[in-house]
PDB file of N, CA and C in Angstrom:
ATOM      1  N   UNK A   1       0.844  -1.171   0.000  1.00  0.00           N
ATOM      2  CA  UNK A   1       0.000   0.000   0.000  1.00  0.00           C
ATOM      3  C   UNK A   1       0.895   1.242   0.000  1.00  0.00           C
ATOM      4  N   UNK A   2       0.814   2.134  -0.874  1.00  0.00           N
ATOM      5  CA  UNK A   2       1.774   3.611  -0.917  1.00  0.00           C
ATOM      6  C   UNK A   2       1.041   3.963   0.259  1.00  0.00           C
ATOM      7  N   UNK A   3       1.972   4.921   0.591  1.00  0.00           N
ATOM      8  CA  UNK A   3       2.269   5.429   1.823  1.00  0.00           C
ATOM      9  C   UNK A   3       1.599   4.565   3.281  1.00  0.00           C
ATOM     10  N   UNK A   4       2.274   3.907   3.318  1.00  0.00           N
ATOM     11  CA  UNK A   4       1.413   3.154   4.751  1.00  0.00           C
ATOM     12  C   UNK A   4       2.616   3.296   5.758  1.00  0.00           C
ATOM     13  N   UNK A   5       3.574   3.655   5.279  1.00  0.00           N
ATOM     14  CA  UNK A   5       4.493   4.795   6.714  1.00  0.00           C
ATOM     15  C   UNK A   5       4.651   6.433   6.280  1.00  0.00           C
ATOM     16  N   UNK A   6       3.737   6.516   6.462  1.00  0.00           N
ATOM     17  CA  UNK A   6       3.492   8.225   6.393  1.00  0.00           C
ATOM     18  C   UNK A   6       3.501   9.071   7.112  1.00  0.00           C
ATOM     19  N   UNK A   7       3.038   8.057   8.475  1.00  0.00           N
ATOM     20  CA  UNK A   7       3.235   8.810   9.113  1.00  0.00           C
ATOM     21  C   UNK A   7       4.726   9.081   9.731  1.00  0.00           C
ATOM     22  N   UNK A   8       5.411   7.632   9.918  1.00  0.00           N
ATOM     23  CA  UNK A   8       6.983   7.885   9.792  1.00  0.00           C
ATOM     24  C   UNK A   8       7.731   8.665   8.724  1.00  0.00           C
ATOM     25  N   UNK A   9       6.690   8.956   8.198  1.00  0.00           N
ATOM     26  CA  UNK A   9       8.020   9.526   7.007  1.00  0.00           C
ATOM     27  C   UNK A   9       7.855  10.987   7.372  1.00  0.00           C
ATOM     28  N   UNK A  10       6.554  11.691   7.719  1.00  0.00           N
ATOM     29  CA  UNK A  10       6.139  12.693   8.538  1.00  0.00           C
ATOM     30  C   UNK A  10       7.051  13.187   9.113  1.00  0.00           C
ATOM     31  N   UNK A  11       7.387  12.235  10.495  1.00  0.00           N
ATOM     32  CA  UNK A  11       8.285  12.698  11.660  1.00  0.00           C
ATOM     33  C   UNK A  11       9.788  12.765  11.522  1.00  0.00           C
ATOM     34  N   UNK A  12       9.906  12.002  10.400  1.00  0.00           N
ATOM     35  CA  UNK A  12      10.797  11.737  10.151  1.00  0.00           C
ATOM     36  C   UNK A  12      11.533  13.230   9.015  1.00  0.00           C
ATOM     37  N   UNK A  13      10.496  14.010   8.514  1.00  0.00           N
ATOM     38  CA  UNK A  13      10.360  15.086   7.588  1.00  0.00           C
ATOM     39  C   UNK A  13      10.473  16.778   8.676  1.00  0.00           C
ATOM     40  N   UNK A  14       9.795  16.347   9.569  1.00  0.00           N
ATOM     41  CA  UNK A  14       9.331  17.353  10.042  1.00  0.00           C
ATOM     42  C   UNK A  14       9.526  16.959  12.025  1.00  0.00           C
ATOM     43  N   UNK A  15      10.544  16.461  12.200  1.00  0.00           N
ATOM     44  CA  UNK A  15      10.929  16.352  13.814  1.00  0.00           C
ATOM     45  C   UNK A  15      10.202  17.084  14.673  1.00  0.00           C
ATOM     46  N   UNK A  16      10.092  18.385  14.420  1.00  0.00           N
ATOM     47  CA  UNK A  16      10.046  19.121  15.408  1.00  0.00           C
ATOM     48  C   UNK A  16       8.378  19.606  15.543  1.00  0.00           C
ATOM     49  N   UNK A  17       7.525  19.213  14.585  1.00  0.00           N
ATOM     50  CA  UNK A  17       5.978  19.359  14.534  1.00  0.00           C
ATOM     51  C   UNK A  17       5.746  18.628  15.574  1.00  0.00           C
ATOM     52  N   UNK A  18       4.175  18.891  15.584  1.00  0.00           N
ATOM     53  CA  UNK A  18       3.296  18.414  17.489  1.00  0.00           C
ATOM     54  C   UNK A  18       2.091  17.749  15.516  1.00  0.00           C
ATOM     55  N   UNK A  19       2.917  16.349  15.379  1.00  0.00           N
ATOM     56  CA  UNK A  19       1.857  15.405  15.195  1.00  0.00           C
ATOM     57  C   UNK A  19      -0.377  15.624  15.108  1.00  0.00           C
ATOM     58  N   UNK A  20      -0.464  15.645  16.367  1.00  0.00           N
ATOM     59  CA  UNK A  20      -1.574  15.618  16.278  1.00  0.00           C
ATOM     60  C   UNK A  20      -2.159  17.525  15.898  1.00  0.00           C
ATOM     61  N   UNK A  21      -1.327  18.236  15.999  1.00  0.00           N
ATOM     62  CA  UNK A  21      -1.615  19.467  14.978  1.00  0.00           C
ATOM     63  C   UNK A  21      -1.477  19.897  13.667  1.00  0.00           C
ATOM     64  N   UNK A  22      -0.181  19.094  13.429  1.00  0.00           N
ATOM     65  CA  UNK A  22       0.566  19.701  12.097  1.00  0.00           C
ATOM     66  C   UNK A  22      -0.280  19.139  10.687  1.00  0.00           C
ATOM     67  N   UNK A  23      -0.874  17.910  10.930  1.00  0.00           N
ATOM     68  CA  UNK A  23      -1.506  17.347  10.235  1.00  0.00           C
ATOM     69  C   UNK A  23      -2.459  16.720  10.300  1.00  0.00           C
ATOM     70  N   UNK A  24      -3.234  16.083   9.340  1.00  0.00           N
ATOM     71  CA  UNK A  24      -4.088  14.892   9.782  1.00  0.00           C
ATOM     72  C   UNK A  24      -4.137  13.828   8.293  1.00  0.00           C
ATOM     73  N   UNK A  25      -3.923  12.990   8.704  1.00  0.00           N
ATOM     74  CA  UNK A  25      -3.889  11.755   8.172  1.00  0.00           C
ATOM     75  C   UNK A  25      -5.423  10.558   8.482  1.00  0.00           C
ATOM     76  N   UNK A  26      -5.659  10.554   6.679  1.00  0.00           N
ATOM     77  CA  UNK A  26      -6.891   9.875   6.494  1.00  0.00           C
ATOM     78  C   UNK A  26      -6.841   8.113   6.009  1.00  0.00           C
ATOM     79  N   UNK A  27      -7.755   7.587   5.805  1.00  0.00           N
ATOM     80  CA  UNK A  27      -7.899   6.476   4.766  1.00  0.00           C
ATOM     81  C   UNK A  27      -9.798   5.994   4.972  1.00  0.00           C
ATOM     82  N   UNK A  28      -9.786   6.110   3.842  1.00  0.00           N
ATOM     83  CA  UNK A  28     -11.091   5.768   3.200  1.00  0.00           C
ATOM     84  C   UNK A  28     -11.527   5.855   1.452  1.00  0.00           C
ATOM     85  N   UNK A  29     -12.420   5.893   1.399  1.00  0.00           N
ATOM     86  CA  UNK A  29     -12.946   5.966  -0.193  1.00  0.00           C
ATOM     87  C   UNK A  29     -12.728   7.057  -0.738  1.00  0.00           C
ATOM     88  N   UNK A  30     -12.802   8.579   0.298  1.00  0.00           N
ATOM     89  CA  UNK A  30     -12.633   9.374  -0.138  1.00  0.00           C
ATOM     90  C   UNK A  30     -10.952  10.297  -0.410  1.00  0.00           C
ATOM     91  N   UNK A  31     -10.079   9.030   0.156  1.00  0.00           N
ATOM     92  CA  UNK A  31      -8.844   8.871  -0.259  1.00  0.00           C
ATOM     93  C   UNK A  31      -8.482   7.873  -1.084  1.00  0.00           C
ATOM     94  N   UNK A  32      -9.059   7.459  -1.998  1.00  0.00           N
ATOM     95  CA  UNK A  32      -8.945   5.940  -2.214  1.00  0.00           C
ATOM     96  C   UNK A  32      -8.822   4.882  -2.103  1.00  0.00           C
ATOM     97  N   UNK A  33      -8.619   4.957  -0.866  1.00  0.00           N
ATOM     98  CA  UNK A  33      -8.413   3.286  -0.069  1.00  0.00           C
ATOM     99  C   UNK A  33      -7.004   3.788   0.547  1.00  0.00           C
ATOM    100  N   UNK A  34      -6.345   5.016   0.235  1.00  0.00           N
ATOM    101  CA  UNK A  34      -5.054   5.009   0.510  1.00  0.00           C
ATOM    102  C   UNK A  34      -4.824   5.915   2.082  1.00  0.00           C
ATOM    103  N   UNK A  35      -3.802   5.791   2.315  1.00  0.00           N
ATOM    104  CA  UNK A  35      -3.264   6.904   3.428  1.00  0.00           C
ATOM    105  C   UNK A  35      -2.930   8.471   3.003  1.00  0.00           C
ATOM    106  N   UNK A  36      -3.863   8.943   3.263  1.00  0.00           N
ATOM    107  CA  UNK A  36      -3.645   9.947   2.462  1.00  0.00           C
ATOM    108  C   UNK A  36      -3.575  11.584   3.956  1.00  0.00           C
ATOM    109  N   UNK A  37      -2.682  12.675   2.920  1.00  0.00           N
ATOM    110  CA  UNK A  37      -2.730  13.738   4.070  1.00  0.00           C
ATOM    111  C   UNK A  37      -3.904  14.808   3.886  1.00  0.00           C
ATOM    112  N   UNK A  38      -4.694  14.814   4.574  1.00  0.00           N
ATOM    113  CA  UNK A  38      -5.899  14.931   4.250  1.00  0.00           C
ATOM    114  C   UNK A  38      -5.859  16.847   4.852  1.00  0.00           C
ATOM    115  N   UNK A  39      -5.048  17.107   6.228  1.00  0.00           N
ATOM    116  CA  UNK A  39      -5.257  18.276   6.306  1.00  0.00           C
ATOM    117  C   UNK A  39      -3.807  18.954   6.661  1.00  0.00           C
ATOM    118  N   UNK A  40      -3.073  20.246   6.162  1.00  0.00           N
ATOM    119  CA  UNK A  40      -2.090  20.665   6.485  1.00  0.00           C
ATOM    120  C   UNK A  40      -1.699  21.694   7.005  1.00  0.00           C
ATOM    121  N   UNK A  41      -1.241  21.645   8.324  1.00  0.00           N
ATOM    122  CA  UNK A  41      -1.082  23.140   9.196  1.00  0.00           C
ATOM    123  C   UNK A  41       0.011  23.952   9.525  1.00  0.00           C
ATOM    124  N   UNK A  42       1.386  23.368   9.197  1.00  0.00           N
ATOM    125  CA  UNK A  42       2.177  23.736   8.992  1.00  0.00           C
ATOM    126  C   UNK A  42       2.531  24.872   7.913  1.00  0.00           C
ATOM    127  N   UNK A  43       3.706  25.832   8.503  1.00  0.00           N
ATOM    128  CA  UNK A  43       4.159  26.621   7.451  1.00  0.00           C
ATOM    129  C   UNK A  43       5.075  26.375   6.190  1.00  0.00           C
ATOM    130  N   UNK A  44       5.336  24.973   6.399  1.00  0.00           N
ATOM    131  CA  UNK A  44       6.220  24.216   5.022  1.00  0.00           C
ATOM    132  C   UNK A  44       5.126  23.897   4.077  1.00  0.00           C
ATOM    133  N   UNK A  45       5.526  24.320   2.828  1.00  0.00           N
ATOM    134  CA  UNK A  45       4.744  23.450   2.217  1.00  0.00           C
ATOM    135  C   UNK A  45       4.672  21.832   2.249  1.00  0.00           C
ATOM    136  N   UNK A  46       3.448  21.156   1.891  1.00  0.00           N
ATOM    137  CA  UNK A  46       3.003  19.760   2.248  1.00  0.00           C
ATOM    138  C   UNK A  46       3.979  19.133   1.767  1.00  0.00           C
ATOM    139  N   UNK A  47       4.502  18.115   1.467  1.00  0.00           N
ATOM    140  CA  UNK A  47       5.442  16.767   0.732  1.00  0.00           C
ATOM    141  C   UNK A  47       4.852  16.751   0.057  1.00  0.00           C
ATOM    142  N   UNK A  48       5.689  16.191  -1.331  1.00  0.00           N
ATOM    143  CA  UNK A  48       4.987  16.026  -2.555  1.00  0.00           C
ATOM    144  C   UNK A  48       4.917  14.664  -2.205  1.00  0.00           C
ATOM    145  N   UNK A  49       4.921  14.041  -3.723  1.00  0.00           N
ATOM    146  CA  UNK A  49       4.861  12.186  -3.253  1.00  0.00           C
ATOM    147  C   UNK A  49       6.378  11.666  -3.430  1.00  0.00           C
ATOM    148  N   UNK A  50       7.276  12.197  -4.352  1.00  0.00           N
ATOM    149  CA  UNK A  50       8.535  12.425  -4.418  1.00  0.00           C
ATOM    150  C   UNK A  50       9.571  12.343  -2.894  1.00  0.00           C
ATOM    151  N   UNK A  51       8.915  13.870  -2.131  1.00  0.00           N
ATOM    152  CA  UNK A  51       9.224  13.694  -0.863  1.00  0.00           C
ATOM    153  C   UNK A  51       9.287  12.749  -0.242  1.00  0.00           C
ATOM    154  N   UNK A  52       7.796  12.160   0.051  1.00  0.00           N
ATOM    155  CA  UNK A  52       7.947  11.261   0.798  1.00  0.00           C
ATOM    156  C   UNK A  52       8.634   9.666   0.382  1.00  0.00           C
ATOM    157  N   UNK A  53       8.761   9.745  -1.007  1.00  0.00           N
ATOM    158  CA  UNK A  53       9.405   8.248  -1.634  1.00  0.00           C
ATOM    159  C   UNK A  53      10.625   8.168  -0.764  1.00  0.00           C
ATOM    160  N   UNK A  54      11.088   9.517  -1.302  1.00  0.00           N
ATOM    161  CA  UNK A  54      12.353   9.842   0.056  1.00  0.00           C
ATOM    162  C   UNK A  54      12.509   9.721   1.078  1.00  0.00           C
ATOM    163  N   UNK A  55      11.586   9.788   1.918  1.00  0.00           N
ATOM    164  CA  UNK A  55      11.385  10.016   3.430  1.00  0.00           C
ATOM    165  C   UNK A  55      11.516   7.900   3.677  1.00  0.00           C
ATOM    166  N   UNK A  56      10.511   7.519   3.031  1.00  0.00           N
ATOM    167  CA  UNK A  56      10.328   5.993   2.625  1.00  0.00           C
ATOM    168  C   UNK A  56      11.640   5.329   2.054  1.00  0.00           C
ATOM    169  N   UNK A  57      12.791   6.070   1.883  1.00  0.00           N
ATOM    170  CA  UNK A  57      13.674   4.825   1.326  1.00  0.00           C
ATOM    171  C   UNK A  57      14.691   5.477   2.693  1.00  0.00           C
ATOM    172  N   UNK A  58      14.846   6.294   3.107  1.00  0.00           N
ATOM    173  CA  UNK A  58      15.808   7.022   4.340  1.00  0.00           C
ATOM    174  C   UNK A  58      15.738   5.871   5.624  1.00  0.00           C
ATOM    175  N   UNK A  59      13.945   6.042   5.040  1.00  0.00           N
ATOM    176  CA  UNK A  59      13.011   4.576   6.493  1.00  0.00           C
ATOM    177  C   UNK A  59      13.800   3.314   6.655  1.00  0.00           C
ATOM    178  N   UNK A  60      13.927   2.868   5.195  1.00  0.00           N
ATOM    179  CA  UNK A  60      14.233   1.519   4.853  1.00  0.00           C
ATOM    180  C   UNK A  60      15.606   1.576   5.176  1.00  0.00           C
ATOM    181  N   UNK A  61      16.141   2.500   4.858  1.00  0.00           N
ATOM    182  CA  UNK A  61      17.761   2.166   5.578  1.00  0.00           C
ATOM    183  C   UNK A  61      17.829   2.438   7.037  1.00  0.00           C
ATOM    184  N   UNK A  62      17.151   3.287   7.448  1.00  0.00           N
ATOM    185  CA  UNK A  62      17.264   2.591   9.053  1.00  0.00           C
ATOM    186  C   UNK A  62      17.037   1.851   9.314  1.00  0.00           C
ATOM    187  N   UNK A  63      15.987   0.949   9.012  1.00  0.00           N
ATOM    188  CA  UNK A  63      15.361  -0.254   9.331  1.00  0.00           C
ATOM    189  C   UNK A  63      16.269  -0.981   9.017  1.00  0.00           C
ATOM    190  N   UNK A  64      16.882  -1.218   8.031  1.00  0.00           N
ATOM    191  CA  UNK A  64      18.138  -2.288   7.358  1.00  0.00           C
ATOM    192  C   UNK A  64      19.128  -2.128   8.154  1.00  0.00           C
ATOM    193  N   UNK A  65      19.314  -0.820   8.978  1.00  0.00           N
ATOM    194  CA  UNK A  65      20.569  -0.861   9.804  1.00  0.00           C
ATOM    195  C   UNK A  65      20.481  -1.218  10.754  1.00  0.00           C
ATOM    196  N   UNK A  66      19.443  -0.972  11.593  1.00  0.00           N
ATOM    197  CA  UNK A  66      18.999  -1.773  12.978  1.00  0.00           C
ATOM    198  C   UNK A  66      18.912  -3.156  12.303  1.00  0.00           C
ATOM    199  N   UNK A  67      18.511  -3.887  11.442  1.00  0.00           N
ATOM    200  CA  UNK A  67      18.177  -5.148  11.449  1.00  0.00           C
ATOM    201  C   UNK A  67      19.579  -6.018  11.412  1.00  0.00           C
ATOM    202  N   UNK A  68      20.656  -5.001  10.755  1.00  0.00           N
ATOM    203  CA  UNK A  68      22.104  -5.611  10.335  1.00  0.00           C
ATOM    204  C   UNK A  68      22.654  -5.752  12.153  1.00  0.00           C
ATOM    205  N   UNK A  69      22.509  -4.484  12.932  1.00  0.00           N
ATOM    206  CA  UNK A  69      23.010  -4.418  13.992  1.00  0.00           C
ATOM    207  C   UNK A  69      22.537  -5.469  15.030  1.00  0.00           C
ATOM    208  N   UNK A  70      21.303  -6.066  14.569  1.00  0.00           N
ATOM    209  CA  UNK A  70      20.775  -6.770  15.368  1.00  0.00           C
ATOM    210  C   UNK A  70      21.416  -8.681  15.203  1.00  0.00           C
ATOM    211  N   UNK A  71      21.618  -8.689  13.607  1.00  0.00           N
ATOM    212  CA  UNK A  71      22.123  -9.446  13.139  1.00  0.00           C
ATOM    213  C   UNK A  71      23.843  -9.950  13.845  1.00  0.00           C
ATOM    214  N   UNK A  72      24.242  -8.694  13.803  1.00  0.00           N
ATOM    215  CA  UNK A  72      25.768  -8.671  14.574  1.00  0.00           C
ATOM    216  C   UNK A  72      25.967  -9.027  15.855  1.00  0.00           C
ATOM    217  N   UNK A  73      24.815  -8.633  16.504  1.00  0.00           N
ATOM    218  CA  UNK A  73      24.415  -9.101  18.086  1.00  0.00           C
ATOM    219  C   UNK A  73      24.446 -10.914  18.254  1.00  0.00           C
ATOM    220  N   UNK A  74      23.055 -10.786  17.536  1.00  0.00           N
ATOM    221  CA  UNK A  74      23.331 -12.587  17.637  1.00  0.00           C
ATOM    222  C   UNK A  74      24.482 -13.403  16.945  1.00  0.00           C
ATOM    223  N   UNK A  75      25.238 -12.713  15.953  1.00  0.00           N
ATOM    224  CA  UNK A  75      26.533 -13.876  15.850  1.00  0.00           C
ATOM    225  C   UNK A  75      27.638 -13.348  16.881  1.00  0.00           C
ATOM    226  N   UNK A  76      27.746 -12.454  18.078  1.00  0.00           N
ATOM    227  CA  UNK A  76      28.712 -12.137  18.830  1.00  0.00           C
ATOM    228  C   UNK A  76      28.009 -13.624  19.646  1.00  0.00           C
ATOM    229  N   UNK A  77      26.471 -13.820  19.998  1.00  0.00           N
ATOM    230  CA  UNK A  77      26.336 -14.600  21.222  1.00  0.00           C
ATOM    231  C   UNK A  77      26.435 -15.933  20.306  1.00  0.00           C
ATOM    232  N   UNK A  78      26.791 -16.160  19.363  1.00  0.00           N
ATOM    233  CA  UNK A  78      27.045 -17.727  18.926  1.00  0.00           C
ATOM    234  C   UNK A  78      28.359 -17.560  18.579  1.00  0.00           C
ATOM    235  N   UNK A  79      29.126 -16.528  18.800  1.00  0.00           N
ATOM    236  CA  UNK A  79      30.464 -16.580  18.938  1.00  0.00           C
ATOM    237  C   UNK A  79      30.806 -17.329  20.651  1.00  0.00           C
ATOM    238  N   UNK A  80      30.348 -17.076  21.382  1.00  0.00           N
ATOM    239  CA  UNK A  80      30.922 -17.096  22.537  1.00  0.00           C
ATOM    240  C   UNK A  80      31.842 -18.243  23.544  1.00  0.00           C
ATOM    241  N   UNK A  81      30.620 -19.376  23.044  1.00  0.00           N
ATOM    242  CA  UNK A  81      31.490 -20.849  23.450  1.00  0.00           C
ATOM    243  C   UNK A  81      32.265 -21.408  22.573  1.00  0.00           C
ATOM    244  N   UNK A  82      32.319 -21.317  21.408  1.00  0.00           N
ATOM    245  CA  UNK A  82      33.593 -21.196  20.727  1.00  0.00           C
ATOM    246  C   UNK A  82      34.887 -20.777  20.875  1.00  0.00           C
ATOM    247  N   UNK A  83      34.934 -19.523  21.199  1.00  0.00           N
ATOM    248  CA  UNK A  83      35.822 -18.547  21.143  1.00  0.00           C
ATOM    249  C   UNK A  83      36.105 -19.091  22.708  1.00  0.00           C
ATOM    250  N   UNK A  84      35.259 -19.177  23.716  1.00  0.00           N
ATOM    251  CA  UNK A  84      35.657 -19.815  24.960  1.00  0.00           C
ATOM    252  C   UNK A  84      36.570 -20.746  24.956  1.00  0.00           C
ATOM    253  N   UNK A  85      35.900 -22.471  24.668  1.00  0.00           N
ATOM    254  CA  UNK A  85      36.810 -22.913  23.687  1.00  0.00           C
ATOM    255  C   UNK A  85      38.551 -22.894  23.564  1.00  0.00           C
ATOM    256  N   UNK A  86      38.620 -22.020  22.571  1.00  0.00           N
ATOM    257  CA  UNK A  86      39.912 -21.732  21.909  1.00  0.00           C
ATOM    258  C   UNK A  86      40.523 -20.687  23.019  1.00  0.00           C
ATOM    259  N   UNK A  87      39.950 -19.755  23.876  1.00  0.00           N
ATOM    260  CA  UNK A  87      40.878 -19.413  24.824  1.00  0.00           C
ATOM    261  C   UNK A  87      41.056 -20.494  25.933  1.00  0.00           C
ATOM    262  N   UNK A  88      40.394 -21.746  26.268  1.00  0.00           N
ATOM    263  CA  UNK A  88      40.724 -22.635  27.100  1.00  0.00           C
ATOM    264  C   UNK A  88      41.632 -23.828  26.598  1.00  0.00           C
ATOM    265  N   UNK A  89      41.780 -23.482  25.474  1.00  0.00           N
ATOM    266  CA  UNK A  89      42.844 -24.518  24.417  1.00  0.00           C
ATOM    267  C   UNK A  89      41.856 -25.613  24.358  1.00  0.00           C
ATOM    268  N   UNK A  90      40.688 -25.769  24.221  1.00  0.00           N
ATOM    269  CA  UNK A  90      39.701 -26.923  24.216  1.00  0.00           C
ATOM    270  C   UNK A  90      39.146 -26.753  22.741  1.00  0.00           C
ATOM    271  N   UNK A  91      39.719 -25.564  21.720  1.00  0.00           N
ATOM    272  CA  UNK A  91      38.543 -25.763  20.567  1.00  0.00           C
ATOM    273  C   UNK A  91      38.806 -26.688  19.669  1.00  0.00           C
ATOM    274  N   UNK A  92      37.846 -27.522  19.123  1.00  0.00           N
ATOM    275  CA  UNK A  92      37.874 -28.570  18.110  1.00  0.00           C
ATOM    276  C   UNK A  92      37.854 -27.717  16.895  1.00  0.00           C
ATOM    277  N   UNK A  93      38.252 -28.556  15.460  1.00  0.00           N
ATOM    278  CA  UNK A  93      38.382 -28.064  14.415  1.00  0.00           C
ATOM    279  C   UNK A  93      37.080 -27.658  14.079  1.00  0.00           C
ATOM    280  N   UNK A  94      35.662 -27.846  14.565  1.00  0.00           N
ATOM    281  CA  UNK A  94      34.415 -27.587  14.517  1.00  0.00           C
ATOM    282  C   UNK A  94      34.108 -26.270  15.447  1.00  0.00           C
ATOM    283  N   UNK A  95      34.822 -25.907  16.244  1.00  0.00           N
ATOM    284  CA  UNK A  95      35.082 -24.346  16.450  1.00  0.00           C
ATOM    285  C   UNK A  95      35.520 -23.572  15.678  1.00  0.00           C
ATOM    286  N   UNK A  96      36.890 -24.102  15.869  1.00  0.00           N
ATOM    287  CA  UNK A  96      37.526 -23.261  14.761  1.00  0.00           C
ATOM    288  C   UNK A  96      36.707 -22.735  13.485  1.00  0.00           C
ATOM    289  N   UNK A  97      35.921 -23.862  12.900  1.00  0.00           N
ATOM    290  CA  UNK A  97      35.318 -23.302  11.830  1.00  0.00           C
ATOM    291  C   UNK A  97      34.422 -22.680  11.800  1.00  0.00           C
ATOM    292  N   UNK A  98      33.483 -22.577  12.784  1.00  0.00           N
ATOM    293  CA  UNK A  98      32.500 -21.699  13.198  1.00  0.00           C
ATOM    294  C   UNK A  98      32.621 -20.718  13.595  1.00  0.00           C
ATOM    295  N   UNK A  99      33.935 -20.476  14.572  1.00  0.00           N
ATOM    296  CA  UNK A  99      34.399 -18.641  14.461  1.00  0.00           C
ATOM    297  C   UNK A  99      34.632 -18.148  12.910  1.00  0.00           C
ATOM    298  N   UNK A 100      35.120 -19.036  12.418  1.00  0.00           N
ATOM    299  CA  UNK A 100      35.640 -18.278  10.823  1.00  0.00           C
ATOM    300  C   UNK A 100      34.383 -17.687  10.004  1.00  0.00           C
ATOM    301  N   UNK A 101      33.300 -19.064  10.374  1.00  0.00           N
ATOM    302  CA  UNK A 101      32.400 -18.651   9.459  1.00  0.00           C
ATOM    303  C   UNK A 101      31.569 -17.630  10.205  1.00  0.00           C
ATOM    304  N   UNK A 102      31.091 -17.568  11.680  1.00  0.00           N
ATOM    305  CA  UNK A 102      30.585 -15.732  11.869  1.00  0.00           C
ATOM    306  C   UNK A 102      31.514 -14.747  11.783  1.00  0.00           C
ATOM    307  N   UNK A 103      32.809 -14.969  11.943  1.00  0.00           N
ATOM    308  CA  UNK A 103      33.666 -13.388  11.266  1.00  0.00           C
ATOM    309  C   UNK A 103      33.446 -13.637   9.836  1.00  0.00           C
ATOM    310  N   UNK A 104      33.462 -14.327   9.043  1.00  0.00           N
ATOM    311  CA  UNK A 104      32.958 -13.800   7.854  1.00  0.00           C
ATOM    312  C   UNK A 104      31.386 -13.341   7.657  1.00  0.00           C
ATOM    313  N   UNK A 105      30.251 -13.918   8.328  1.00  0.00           N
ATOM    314  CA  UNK A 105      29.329 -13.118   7.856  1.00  0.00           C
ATOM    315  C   UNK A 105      29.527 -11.615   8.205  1.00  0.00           C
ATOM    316  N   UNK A 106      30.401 -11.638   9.876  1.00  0.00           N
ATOM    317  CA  UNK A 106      30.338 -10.597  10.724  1.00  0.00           C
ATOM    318  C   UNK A 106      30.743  -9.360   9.337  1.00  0.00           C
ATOM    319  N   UNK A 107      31.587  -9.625   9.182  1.00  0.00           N
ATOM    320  CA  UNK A 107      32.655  -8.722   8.125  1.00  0.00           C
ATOM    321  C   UNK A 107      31.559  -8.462   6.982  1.00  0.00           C
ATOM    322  N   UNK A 108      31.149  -9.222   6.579  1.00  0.00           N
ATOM    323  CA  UNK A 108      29.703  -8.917   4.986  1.00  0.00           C
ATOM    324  C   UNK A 108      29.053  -8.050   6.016  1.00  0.00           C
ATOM    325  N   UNK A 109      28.573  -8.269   7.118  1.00  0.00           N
ATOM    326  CA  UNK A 109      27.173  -7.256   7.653  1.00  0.00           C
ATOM    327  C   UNK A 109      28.254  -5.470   8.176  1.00  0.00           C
ATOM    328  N   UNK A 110      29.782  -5.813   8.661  1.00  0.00           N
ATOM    329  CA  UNK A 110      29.990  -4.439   8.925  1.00  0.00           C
ATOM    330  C   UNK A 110      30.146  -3.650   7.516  1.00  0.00           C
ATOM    331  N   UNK A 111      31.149  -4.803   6.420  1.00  0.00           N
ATOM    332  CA  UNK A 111      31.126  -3.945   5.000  1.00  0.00           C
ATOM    333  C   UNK A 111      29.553  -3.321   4.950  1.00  0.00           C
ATOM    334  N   UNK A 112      28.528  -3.766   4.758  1.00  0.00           N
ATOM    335  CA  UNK A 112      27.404  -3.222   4.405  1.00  0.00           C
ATOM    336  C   UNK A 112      27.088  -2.049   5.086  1.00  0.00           C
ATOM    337  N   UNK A 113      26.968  -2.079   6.885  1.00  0.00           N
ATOM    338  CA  UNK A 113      26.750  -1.129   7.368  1.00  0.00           C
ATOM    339  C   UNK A 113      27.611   0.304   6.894  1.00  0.00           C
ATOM    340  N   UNK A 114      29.118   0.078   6.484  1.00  0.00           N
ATOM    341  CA  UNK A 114      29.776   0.876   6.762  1.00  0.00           C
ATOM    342  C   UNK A 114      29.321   1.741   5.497  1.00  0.00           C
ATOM    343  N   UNK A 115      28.911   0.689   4.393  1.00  0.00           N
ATOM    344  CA  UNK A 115      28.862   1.599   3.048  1.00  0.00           C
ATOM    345  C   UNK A 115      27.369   2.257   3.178  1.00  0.00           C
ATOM    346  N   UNK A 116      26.351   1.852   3.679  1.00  0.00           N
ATOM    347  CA  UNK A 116      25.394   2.702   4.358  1.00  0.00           C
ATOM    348  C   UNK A 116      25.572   3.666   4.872  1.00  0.00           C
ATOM    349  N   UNK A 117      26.546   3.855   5.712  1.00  0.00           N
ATOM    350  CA  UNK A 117      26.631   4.832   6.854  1.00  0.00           C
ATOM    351  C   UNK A 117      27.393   6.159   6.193  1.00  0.00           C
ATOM    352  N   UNK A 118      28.470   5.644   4.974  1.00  0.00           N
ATOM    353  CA  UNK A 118      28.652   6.565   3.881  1.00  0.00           C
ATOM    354  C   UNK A 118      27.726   7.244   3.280  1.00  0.00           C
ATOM    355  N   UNK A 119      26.968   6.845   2.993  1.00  0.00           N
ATOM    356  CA  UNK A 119      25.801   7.479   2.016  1.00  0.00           C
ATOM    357  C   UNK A 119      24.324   7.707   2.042  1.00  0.00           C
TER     358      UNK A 119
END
């Protein structure tokens, strides 16, 4: 459905607005079925749809970055008895390979973040 974070893309546009003034946000027939900005009180002019495509892909990379960061979290905690392990001189070659293989995803998810965080 277009715009069905609108209202994130809103706050995300306009931080410093009081929400339940600055606007109002509809959906019905007489929006087409869609989310639509139905009233505008602010002194900016409204978002076009352009705008908000923008506001909507800015979304998606936060979301992709929390989800990567979250990703990094859980291979630190399936790092742990492994890596235990090998500092107790106890790791089997089935450690060993399992640290290798979460520092390599680890490394694909920081490359990604980092080239995100560029641009």
């Amino acid at each position: 459905m277009q715009n069905e974070r609108i209202y994130e893309a809103l706050r995300l546009m306009f931080p410093q607005a009081d929400p339940l003034i600055a606007w109002r946000l509809e959906q019905g027939p007489h929006t087409g079925g869609q989310i639509a900005i139905t009233q505008w009180n602010l002194p900016d002019p409204q978002p076009t749809q352009a705008e908000l495509d923008s506001a909507y892909a800015q979304l998606a990379k936060i979301d992709r970055q929390a989800q990567i960061q979250r990703e990094l979290d859980a291979i630190d905690l399936q790092s742990v008895r492994p890596v235990r392990a090998k500092l107790a001189g106890t790791a089997t070659a089935e450690d060993e390979a399992k640290i290798a293989a979460l520092e390599a995803q680890a490394q694909t998810l920081r490359t990604e973040l980092a080239d995100m965080q560029k641009g």
